[in-house]
C-alpha atoms as a PDB file:
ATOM      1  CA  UNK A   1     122.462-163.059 178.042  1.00  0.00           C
ATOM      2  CA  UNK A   2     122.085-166.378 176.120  1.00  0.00           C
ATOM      3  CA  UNK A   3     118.686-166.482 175.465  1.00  0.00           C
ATOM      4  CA  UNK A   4     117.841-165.579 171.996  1.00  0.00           C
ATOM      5  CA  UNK A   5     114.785-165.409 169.812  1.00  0.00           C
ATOM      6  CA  UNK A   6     115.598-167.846 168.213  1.00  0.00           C
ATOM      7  CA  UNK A   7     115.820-170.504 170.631  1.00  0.00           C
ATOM      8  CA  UNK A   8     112.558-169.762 171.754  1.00  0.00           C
ATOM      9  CA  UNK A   9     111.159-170.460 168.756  1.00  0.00           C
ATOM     10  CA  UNK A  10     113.285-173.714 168.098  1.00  0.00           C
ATOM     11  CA  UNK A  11     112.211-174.656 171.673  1.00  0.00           C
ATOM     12  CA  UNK A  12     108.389-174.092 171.452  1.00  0.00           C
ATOM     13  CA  UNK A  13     107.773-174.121 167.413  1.00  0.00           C
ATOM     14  CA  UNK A  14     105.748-177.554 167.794  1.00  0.00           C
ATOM     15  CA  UNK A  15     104.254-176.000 171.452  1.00  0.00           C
ATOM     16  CA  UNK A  16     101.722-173.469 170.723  1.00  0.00           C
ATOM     17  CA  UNK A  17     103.724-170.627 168.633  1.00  0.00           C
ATOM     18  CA  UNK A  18     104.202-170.229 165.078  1.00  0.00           C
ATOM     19  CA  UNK A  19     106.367-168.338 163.063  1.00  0.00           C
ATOM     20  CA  UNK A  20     104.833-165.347 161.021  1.00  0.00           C
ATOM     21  CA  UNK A  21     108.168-164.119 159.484  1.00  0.00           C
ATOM     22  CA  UNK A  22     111.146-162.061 160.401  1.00  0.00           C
ATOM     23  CA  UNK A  23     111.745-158.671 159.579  1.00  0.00           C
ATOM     24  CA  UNK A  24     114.691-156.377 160.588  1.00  0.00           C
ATOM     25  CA  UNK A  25     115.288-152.965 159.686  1.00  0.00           C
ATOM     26  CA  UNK A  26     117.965-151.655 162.082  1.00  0.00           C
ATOM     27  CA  UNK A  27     119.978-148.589 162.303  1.00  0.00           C
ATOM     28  CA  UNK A  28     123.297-149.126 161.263  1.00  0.00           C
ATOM     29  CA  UNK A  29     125.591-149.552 164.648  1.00  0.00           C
ATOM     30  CA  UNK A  30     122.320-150.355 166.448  1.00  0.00           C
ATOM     31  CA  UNK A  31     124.883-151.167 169.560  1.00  0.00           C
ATOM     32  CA  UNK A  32     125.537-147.111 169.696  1.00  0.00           C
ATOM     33  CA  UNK A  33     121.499-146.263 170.182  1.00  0.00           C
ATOM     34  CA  UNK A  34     120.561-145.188 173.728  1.00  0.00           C
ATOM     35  CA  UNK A  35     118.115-148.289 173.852  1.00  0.00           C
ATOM     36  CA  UNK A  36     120.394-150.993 172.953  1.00  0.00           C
ATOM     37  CA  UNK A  37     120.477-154.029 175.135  1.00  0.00           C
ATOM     38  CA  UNK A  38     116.542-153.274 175.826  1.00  0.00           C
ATOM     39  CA  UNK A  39     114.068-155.466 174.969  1.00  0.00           C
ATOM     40  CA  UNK A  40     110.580-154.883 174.432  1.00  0.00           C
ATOM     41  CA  UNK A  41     107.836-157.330 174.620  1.00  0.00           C
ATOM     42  CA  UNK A  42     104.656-156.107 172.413  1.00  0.00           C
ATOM     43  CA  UNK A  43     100.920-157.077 172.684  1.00  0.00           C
ATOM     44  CA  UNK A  44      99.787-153.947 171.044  1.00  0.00           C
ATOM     45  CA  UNK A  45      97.979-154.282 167.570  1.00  0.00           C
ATOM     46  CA  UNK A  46      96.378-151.104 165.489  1.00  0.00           C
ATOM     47  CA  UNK A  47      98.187-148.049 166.015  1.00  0.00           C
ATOM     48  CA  UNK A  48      98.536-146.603 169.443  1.00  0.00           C
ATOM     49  CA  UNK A  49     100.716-149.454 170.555  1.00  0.00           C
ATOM     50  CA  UNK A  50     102.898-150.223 167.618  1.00  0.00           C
ATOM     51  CA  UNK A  51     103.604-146.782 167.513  1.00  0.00           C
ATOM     52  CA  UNK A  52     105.415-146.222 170.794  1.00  0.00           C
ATOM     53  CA  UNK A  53     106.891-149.853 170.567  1.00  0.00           C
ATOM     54  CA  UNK A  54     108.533-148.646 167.244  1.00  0.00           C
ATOM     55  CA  UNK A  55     109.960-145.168 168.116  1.00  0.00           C
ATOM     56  CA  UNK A  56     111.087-147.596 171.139  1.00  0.00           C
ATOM     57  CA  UNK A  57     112.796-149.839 168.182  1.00  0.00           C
ATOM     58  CA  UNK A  58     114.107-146.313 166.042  1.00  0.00           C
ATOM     59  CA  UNK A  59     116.194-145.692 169.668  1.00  0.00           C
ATOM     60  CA  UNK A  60     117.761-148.944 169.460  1.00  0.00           C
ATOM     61  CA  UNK A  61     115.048-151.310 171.531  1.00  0.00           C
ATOM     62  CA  UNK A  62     114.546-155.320 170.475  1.00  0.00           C
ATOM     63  CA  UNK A  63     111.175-155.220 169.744  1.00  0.00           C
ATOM     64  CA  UNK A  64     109.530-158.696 169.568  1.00  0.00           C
ATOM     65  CA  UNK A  65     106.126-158.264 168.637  1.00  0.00           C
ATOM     66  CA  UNK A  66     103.415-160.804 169.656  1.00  0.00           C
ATOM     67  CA  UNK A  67     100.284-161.392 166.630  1.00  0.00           C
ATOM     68  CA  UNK A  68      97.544-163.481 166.391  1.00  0.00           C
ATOM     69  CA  UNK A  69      98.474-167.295 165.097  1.00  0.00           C
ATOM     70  CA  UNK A  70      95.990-166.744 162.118  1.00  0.00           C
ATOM     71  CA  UNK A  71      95.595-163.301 161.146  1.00  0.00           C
ATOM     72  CA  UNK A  72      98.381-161.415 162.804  1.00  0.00           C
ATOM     73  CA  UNK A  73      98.052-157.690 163.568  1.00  0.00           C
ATOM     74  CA  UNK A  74      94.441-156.460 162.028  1.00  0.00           C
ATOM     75  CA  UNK A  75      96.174-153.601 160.078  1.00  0.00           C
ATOM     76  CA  UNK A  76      98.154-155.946 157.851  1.00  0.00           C
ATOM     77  CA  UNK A  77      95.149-155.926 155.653  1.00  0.00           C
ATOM     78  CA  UNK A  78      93.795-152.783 156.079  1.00  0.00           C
ATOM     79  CA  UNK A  79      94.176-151.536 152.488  1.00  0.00           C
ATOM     80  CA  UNK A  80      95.260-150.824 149.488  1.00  0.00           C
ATOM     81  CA  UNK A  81      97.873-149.561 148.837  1.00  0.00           C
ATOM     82  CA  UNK A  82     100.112-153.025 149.612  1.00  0.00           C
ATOM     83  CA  UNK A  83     103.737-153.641 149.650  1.00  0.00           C
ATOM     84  CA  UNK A  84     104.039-156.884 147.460  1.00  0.00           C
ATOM     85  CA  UNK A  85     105.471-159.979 149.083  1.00  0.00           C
ATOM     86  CA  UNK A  86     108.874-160.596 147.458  1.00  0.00           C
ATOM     87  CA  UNK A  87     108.254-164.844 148.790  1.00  0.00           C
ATOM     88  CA  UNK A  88     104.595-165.246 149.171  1.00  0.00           C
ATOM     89  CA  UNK A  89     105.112-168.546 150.485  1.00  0.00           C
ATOM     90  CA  UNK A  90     106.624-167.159 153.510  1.00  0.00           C
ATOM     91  CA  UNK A  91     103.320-165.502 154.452  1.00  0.00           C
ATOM     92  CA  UNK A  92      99.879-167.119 157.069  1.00  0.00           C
ATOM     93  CA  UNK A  93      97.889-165.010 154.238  1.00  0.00           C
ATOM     94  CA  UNK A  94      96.177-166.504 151.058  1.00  0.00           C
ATOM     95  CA  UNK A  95      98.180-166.616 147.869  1.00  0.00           C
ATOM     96  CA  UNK A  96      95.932-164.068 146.422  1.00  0.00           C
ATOM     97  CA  UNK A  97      96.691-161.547 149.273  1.00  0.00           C
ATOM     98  CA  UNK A  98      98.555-158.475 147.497  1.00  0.00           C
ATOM     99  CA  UNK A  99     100.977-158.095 150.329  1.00  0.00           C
ATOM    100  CA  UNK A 100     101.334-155.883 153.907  1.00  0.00           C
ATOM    101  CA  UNK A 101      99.262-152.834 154.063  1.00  0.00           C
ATOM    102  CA  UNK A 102     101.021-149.855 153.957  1.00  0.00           C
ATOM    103  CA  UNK A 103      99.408-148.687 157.208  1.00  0.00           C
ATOM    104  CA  UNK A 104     101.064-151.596 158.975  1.00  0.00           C
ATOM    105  CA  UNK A 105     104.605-151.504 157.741  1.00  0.00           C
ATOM    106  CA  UNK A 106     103.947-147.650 159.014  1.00  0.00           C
ATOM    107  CA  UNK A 107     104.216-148.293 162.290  1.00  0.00           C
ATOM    108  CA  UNK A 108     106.267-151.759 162.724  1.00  0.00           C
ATOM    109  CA  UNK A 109     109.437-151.163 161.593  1.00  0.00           C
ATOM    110  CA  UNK A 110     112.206-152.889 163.571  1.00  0.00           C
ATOM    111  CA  UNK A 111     110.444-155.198 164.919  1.00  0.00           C
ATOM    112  CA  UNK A 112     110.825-159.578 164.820  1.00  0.00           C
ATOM    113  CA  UNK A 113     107.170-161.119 164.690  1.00  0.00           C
ATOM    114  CA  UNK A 114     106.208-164.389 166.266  1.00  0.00           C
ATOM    115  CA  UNK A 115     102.299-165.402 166.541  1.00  0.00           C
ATOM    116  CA  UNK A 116     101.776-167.063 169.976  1.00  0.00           C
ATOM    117  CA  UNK A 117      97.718-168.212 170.666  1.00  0.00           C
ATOM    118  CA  UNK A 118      97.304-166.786 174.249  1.00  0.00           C
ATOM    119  CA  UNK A 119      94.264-169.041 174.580  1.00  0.00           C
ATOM    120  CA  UNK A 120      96.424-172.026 174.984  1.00  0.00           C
ATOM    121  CA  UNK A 121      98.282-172.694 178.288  1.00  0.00           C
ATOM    122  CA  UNK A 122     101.693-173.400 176.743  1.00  0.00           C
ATOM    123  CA  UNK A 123     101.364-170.107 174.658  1.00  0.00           C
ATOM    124  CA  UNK A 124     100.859-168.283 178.118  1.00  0.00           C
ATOM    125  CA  UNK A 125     103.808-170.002 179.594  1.00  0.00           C
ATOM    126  CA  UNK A 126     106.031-168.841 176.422  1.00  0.00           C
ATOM    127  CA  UNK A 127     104.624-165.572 176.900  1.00  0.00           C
ATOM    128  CA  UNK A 128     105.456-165.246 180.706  1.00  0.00           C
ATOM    129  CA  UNK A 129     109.094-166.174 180.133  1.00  0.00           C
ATOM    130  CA  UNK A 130     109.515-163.895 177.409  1.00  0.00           C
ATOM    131  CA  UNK A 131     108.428-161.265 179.986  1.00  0.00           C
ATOM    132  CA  UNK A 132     110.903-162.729 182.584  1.00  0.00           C
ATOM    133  CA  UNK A 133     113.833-161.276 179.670  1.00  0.00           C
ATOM    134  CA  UNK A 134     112.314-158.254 179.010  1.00  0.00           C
ATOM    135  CA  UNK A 135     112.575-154.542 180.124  1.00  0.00           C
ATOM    136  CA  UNK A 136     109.494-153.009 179.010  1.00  0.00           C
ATOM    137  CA  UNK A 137     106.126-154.981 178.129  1.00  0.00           C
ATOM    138  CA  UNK A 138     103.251-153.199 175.928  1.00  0.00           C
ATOM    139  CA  UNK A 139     100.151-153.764 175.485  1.00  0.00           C
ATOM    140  CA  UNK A 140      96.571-152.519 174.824  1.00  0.00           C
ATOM    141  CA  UNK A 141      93.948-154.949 175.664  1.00  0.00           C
ATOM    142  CA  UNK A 142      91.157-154.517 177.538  1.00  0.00           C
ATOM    143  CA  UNK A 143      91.176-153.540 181.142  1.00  0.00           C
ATOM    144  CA  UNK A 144      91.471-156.903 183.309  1.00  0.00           C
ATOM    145  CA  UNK A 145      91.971-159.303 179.783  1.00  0.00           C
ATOM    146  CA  UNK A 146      95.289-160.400 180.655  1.00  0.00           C
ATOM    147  CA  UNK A 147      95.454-160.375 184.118  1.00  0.00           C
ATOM    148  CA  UNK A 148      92.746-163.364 184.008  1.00  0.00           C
ATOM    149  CA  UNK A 149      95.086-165.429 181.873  1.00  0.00           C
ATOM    150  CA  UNK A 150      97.958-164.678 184.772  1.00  0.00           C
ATOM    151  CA  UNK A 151      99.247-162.076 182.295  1.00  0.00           C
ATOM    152  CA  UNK A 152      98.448-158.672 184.034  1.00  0.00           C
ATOM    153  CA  UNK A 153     101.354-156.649 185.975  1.00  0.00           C
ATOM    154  CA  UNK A 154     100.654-157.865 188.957  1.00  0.00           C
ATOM    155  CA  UNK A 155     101.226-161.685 187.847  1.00  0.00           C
ATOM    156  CA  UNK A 156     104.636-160.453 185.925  1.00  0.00           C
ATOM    157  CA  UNK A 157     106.275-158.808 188.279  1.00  0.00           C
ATOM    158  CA  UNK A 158     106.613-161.220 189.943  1.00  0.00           C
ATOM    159  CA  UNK A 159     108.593-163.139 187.697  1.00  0.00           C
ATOM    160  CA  UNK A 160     110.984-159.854 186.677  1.00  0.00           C
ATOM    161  CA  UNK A 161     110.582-156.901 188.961  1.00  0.00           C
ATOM    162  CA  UNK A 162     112.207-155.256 186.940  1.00  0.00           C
ATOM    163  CA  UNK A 163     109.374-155.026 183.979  1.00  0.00           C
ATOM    164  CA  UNK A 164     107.879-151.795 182.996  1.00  0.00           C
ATOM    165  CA  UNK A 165     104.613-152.385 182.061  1.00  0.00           C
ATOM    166  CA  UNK A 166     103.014-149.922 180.178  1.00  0.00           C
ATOM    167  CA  UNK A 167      98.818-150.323 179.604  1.00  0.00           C
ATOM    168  CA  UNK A 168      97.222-148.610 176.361  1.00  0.00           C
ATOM    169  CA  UNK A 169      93.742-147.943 176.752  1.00  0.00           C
ATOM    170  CA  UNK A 170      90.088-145.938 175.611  1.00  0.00           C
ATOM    171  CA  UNK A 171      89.216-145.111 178.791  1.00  0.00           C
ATOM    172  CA  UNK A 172      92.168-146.204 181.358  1.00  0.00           C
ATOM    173  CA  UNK A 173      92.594-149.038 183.998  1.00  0.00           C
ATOM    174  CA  UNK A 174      89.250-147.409 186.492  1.00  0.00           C
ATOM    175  CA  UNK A 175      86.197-145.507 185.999  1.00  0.00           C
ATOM    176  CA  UNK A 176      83.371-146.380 184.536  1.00  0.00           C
ATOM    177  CA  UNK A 177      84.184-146.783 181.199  1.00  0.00           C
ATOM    178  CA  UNK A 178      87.012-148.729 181.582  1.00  0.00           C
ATOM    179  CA  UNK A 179      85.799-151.744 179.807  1.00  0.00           C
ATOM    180  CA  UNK A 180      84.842-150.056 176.720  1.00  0.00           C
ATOM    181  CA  UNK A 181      87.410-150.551 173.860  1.00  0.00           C
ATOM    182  CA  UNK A 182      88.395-147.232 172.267  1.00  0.00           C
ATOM    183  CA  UNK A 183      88.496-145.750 169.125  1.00  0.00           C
ATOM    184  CA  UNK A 184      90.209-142.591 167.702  1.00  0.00           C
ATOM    185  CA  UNK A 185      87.539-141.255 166.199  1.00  0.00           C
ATOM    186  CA  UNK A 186      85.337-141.499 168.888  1.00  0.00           C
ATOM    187  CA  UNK A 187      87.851-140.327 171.435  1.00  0.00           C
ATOM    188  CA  UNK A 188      88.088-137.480 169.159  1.00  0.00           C
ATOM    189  CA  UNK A 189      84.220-136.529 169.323  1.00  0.00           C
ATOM    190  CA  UNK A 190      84.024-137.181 173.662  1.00  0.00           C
ATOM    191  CA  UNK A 191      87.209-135.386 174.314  1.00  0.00           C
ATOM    192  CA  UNK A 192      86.390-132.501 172.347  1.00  0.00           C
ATOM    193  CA  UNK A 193      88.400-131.979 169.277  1.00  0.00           C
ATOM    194  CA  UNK A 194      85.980-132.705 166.389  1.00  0.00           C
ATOM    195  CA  UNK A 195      83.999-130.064 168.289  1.00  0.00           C
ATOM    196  CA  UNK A 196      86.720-127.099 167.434  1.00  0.00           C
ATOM    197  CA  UNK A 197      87.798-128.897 163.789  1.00  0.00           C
ATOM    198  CA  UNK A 198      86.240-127.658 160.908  1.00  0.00           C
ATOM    199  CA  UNK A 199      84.531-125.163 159.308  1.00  0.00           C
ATOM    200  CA  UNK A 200      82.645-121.828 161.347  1.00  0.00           C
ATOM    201  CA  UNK A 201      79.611-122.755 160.164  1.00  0.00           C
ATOM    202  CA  UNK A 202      80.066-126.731 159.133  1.00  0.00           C
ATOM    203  CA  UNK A 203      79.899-130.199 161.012  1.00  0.00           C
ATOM    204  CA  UNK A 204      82.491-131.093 163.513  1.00  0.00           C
ATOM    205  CA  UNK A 205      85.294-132.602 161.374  1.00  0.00           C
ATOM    206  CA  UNK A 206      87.582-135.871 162.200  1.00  0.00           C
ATOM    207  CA  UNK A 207      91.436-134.612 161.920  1.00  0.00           C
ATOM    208  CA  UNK A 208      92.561-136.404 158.707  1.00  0.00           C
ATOM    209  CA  UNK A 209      94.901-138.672 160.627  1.00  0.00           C
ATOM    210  CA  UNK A 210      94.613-140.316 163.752  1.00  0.00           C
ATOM    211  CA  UNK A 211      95.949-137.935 166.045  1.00  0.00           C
ATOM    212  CA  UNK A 212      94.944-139.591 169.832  1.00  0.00           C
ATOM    213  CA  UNK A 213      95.858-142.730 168.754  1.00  0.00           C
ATOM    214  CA  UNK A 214      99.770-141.157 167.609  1.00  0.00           C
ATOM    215  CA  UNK A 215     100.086-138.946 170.770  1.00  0.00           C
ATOM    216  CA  UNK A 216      98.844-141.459 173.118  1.00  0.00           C
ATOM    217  CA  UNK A 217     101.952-143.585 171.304  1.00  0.00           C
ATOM    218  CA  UNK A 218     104.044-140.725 171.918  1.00  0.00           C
ATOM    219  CA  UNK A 219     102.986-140.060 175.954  1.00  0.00           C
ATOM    220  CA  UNK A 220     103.672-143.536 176.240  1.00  0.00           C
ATOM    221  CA  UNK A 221     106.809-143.728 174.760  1.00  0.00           C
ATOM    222  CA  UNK A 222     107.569-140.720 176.977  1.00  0.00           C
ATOM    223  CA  UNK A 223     106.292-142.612 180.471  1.00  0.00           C
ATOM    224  CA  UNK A 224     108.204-145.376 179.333  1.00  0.00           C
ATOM    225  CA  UNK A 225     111.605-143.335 179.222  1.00  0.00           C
ATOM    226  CA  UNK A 226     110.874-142.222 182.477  1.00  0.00           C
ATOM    227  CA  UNK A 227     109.930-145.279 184.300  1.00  0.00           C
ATOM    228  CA  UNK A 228     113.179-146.792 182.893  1.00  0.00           C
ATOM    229  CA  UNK A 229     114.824-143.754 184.695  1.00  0.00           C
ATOM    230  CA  UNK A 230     113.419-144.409 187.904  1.00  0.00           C
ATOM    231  CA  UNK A 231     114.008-147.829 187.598  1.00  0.00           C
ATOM    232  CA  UNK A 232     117.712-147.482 187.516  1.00  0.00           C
ATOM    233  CA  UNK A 233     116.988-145.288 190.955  1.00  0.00           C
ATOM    234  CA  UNK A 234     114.877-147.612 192.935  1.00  0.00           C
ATOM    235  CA  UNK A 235     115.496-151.307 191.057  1.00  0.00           C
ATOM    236  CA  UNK A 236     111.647-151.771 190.556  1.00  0.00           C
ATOM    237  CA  UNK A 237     109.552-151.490 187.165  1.00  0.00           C
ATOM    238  CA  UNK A 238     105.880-149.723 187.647  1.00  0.00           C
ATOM    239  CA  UNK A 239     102.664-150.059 185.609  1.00  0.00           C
ATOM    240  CA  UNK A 240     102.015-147.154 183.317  1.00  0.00           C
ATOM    241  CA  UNK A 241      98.464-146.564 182.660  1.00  0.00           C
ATOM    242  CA  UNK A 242      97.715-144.692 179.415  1.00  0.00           C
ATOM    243  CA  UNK A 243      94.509-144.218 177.403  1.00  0.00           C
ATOM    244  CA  UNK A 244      93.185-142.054 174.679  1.00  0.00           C
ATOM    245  CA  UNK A 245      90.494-139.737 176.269  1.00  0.00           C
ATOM    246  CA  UNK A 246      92.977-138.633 178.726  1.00  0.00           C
ATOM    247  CA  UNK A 247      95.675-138.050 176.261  1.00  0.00           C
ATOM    248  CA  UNK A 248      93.234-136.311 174.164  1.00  0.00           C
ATOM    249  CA  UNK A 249      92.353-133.847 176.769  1.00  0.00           C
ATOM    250  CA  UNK A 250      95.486-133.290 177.900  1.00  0.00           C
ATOM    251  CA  UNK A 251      96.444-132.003 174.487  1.00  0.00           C
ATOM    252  CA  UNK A 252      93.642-129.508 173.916  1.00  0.00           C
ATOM    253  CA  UNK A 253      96.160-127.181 175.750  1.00  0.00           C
ATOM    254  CA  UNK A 254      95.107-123.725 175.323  1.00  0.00           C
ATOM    255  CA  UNK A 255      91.951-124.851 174.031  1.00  0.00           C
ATOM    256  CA  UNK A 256      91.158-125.893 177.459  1.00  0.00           C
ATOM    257  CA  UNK A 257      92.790-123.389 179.432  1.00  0.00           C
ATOM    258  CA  UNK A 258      90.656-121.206 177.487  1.00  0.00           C
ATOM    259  CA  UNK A 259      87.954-122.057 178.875  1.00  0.00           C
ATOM    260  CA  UNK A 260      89.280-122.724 182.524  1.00  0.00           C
ATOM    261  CA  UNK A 261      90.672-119.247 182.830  1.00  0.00           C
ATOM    262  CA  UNK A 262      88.145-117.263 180.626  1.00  0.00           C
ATOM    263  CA  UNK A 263      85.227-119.065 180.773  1.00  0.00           C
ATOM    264  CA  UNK A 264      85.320-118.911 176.504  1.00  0.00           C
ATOM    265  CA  UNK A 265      83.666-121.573 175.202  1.00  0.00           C
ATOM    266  CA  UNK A 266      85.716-123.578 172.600  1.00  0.00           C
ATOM    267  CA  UNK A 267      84.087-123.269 169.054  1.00  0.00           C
ATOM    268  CA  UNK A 268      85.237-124.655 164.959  1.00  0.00           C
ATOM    269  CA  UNK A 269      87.316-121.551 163.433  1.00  0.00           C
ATOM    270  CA  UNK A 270      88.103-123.047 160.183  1.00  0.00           C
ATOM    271  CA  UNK A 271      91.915-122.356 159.600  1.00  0.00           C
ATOM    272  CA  UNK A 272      91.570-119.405 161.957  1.00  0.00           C
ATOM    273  CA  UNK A 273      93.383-118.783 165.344  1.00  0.00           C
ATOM    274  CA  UNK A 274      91.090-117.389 168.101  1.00  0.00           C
ATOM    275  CA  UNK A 275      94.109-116.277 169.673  1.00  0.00           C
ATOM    276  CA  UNK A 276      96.765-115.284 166.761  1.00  0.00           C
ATOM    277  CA  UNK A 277      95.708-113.157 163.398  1.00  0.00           C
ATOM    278  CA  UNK A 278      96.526-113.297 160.531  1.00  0.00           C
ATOM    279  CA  UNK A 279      96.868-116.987 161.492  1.00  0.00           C
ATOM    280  CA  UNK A 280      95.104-118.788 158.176  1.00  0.00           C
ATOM    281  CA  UNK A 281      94.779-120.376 154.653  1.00  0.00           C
ATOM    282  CA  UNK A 282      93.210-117.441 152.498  1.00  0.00           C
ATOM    283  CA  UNK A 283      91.515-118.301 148.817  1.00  0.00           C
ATOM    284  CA  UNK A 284      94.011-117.108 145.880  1.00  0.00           C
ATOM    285  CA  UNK A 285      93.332-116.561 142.045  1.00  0.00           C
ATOM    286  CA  UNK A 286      94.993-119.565 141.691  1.00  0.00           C
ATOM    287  CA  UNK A 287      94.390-121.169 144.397  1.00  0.00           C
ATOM    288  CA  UNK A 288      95.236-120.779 148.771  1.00  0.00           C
ATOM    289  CA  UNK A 289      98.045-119.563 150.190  1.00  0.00           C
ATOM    290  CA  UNK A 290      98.401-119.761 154.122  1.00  0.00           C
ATOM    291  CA  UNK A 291      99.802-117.415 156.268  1.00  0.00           C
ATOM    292  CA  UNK A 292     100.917-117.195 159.948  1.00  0.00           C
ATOM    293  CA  UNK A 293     101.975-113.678 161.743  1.00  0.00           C
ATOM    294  CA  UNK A 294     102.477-114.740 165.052  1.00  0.00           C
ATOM    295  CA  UNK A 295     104.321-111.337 166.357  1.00  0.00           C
ATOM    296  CA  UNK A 296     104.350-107.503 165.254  1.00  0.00           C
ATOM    297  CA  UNK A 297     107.597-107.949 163.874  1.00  0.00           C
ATOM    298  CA  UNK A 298     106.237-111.022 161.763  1.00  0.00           C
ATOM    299  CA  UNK A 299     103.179-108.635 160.531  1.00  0.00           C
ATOM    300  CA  UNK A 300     105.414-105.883 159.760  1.00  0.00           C
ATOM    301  CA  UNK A 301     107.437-107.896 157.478  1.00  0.00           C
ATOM    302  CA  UNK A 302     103.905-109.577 156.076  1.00  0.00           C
ATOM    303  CA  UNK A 303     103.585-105.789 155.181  1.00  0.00           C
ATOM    304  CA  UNK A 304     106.305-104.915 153.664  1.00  0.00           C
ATOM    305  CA  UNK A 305     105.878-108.639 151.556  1.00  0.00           C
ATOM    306  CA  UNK A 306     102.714-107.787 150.191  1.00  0.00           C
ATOM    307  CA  UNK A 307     103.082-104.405 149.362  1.00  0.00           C
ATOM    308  CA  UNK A 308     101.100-102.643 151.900  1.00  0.00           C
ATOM    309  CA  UNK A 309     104.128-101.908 154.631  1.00  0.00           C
ATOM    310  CA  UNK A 310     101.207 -98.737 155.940  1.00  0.00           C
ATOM    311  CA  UNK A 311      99.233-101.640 157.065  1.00  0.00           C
ATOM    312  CA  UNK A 312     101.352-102.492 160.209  1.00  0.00           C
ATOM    313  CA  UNK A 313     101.125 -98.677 161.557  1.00  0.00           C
ATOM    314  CA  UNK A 314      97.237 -98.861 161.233  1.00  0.00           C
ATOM    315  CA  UNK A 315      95.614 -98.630 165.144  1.00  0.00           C
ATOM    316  CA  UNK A 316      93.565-101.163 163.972  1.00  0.00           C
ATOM    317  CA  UNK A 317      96.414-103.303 163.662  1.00  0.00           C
ATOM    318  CA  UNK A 318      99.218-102.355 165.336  1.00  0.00           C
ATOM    319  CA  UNK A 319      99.154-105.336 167.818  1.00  0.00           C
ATOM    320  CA  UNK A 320      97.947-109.038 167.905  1.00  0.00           C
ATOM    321  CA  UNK A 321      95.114-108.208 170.348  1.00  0.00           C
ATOM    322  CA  UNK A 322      94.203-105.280 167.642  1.00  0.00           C
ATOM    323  CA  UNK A 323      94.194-107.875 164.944  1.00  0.00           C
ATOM    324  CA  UNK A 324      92.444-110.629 166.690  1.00  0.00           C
ATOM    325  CA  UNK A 325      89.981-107.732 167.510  1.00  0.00           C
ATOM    326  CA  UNK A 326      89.723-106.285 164.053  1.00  0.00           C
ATOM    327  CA  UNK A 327      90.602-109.215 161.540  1.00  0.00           C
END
């Protein structure tokens, strides 16, 4: 295929797209990756997004990632700590900007930036071409944004049937909430995990990183596989609809099953399992020491390590529903 990057950039530099930088941080033989020869077009910004677009890159994916013409991605300045510019005249940022946030560079490796200002109509037209060379398209706006600038699936596919278009959401494409952005740390209180983090008898507790937003990358990244799959079957791309409340129920598992099945309310055990003991972090002389038994065998050598090997033939104890009962 002859069209390059580049050329687009030549082509449209004085036409409503500007240059942030370049960055490329391939795998050596990036021809031998299982996504080589697949490009990705990515609208995503935060974390969600550039997350699945850049495991997409670590497989071997061209990942061209679309920013804002003035301030690029939010996260590049969402710090300290900063990675120093090595040319700071190579940057849209002040001169007195320290350099890119760690928390960006985290999750856009591999990946070529261009800014393009979707308001304009020539920066729509460059982005509907790129999306007439591309395999997969990302993005994470707002139910309904792009489709009224001509930008949604239904307006690219029909310039590359082909595309897989993948949608990265709070709430998802319908339903009443659907127009509400979303927020990992609110996803986390609705959908139910702050309620089971933390301590028995503390405050519901935010994980310390951004879970939802990471899986919902991940689900994505797995839809994404399998739409390319089916579009090697059937010829056609498909619109994947993904969003962080359903990702974030999805993954309270046995949490949720729990309840389903057993009618057991979900409640905040600390470092405890409700299911597994011992299954925790207990306090030391010098400090904590955590320890997981997840089978008698496990126990019996937890024993035998701690001097008590009588322990594991105790009736109190002799199997995990005996512990969990008698911890």
């Amino acid at each position: 295929m002859a069209f390059t990057l580049y050329r687009l950039w030549s082509r449209y530099s004085s036409n409503g797209i500007q240059i942030v930088r370049r960055h490329s941080t391939q795998a050596r033989e990036p021809g031998k990756l299982p996504l080589a020869g697949i490009r990705v077009l990515d609208m995503t910004r935060i974390l969600a997004g550039p997350y699945c677009t850049m495991l997409l890159g670590d497989l071997g994916a061209e990942i061209i990632k679309v920013e804002h013409p003035l301030r690029g991605d939010d996260t590049r300045t969402w710090g300290p700590p900063f990675k120093t510019y090595k040319n700071p005249k190579n940057t849209t940022q002040s001169p007195s900007f320290p350099g890119e946030s760690a928390y960006y560079l985290s999750v856009n490796r591999n990946k070529k930036s261009i800014a393009i200002d979707m308001k304009k109509e020539s920066g729509r037209r460059i982005l509907t071409e790129l999306a007439s060379k591309c395999d997969i398209l990302v993005e994470n706006f707002v139910p309904g944004k792009l489709a009224k600038m001509q930008l949604g699936y239904n307006d690219l596919r029909l310039v590359n049937p082909r595309l897989v278009y993948a949608s990265i959401t709070g709430y998802g494409q319908t339903g009443p909430y659907r127009n509400k952005p979303g927020y990992d740390v609110i996803i986390e209180a609705e959908a139910g995990l702050m309620h089971i983090t933390g301590e028995e008898d503390g405050p519901p507790v935010k994980v310390g990183v951004a879970v939802t937003d990471i899986m919902t990358g991940l689900y994505t990244h797995g839809a994404i596989m399998a739409a390319l799959l089916a579009r090697d079957k059937t010829g056609r791309g498909q619109h994947i609809d993904a969003s962080l409340l359903q990702t974030q129920t999805s993954i309270l598992a046995n949490i949720a099953s729990s309840y389903l099945i057993g009618g057991q309310e979900a409640r905040r055990w600390g470092t405890r399992h409700p299911s597994i003991a011992p299954y925790q972090v207990f306090a030391t002389l010098d400090g904590s020491v955590c320890i997981g038994a997840g089978n008698n065998t496990q126990f019996a050598s937890l024993c035998n390590a701690i001097g008590m090997p009588n322990l594991a033939l105790d009736k109190r104890f002799v199997t995990n529903a005996d512990r969990v009962s008698n911890r």
